[in-house]
N, C-alpha and C. Protein backbone atom coordinates (compact mmCIF):
# COMPACT_ATOMS: atom_id res chain seq x y z
N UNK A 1 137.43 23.64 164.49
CA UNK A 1 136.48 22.71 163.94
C UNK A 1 135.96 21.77 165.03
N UNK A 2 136.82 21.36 165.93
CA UNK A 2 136.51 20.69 167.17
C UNK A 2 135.25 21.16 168.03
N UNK A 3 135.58 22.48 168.23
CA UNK A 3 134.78 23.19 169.23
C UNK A 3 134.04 23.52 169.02
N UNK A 4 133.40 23.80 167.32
CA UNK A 4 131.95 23.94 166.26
C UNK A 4 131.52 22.41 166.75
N UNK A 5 132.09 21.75 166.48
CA UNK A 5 131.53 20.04 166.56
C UNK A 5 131.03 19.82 168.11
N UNK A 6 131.69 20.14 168.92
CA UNK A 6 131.01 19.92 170.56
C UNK A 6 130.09 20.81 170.62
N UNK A 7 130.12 22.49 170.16
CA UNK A 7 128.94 23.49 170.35
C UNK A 7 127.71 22.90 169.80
N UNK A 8 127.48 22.49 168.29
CA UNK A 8 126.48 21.73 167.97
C UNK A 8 125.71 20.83 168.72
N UNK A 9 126.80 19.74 169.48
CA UNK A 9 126.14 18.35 169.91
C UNK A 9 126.20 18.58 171.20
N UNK A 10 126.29 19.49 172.23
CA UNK A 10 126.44 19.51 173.47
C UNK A 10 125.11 19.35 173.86
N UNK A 11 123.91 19.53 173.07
CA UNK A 11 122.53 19.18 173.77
C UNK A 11 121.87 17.60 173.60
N UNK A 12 122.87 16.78 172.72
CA UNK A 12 122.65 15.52 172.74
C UNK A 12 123.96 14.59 173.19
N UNK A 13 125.07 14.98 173.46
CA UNK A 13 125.93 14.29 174.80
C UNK A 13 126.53 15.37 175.46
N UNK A 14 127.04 14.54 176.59
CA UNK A 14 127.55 16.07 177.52
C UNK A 14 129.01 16.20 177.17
N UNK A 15 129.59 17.35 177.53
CA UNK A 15 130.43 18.20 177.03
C UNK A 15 131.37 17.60 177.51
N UNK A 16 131.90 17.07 178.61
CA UNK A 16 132.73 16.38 179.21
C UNK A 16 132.93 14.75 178.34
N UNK A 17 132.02 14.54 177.62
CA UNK A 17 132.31 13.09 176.97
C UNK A 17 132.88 13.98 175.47
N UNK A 18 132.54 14.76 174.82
CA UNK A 18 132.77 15.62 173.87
C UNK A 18 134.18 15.90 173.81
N UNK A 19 134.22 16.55 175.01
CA UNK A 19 135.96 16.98 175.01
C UNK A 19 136.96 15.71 174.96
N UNK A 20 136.75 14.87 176.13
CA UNK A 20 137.66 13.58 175.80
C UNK A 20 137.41 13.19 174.75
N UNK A 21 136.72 12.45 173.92
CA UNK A 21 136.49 11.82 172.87
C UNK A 21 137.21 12.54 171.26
N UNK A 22 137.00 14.17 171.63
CA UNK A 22 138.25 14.91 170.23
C UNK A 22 139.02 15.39 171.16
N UNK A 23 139.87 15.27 172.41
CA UNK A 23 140.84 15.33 172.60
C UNK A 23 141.26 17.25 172.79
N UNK A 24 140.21 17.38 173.23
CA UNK A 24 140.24 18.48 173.93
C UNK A 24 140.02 19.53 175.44
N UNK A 25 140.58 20.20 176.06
CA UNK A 25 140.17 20.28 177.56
C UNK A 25 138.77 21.12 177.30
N UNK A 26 138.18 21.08 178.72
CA UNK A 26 136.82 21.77 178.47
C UNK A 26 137.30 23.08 179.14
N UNK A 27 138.23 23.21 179.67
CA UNK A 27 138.40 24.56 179.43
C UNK A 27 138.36 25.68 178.35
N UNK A 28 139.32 25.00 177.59
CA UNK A 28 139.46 24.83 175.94
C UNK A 28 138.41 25.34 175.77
N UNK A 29 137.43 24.52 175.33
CA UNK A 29 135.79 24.83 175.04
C UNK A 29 135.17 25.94 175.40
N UNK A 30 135.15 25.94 176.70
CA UNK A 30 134.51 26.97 177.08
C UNK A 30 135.35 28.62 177.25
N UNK A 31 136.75 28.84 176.65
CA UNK A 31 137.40 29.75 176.43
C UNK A 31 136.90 30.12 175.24
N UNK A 32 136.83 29.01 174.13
CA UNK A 32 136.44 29.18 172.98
C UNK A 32 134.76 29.86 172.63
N UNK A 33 134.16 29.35 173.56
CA UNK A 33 132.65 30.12 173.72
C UNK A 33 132.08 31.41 173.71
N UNK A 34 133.50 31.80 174.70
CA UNK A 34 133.23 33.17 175.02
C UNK A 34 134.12 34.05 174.54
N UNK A 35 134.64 33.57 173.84
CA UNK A 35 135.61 34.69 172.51
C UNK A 35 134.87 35.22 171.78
N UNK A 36 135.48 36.21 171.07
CA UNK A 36 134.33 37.36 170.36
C UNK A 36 134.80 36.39 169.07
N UNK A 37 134.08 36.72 167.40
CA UNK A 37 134.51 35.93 166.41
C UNK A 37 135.66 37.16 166.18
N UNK A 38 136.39 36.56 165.34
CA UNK A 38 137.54 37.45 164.89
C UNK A 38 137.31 38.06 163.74
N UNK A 39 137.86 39.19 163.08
CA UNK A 39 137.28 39.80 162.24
C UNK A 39 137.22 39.01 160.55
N UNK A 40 137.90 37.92 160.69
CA UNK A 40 137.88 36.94 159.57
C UNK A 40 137.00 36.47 159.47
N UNK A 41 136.29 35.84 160.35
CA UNK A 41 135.07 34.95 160.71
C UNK A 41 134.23 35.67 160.25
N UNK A 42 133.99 36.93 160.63
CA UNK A 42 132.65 38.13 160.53
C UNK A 42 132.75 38.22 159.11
N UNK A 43 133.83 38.70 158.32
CA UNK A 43 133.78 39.20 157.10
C UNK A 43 133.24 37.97 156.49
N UNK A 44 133.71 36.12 156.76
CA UNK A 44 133.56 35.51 156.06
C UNK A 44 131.84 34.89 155.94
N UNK A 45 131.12 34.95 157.17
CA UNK A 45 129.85 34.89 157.60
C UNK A 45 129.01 36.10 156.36
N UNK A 46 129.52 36.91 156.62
CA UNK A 46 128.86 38.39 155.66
C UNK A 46 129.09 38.01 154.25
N UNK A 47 130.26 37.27 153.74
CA UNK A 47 130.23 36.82 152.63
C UNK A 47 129.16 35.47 152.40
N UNK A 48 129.32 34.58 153.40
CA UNK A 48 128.23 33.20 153.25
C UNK A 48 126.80 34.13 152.97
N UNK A 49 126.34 35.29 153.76
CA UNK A 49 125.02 35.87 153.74
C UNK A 49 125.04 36.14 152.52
N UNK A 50 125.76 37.10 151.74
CA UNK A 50 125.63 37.44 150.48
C UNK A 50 125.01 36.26 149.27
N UNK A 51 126.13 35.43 149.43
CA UNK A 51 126.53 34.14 148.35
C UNK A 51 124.78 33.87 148.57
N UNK A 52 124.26 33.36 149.92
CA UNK A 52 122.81 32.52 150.28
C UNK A 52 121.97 33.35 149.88
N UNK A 53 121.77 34.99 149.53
CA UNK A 53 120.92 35.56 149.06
C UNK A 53 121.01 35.57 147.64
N UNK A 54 122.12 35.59 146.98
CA UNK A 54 121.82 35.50 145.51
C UNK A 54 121.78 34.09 144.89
């Protein structure tokens, strides 16, 4: 939830004030970037699509 919250706002403060401020490394972050989603995420996204079309 952290790293949704810095991905969002990283184009209105920088990422380095982001990470200190929730207490996270920017490594962290940027490990988190480049992870694939996991197959929970996907199924649950495919379910949000469904739910938003009907």
């Amino acid at each position: 939830m952290r790293f949704a919250f810095i991905a969002k706002h990283r184009g209105i403060w920088p990422v380095a004030w982001l990470c200190e401020a929730l207490d996270v490394s920017r490594s962290g972050f940027h490990a988190w970037l480049a992870r694939t989603p996991s197959k929970r995420s996907q199924d649950d996204e495919a379910i949000g699509v469904k739910v938003r079309a009907s």
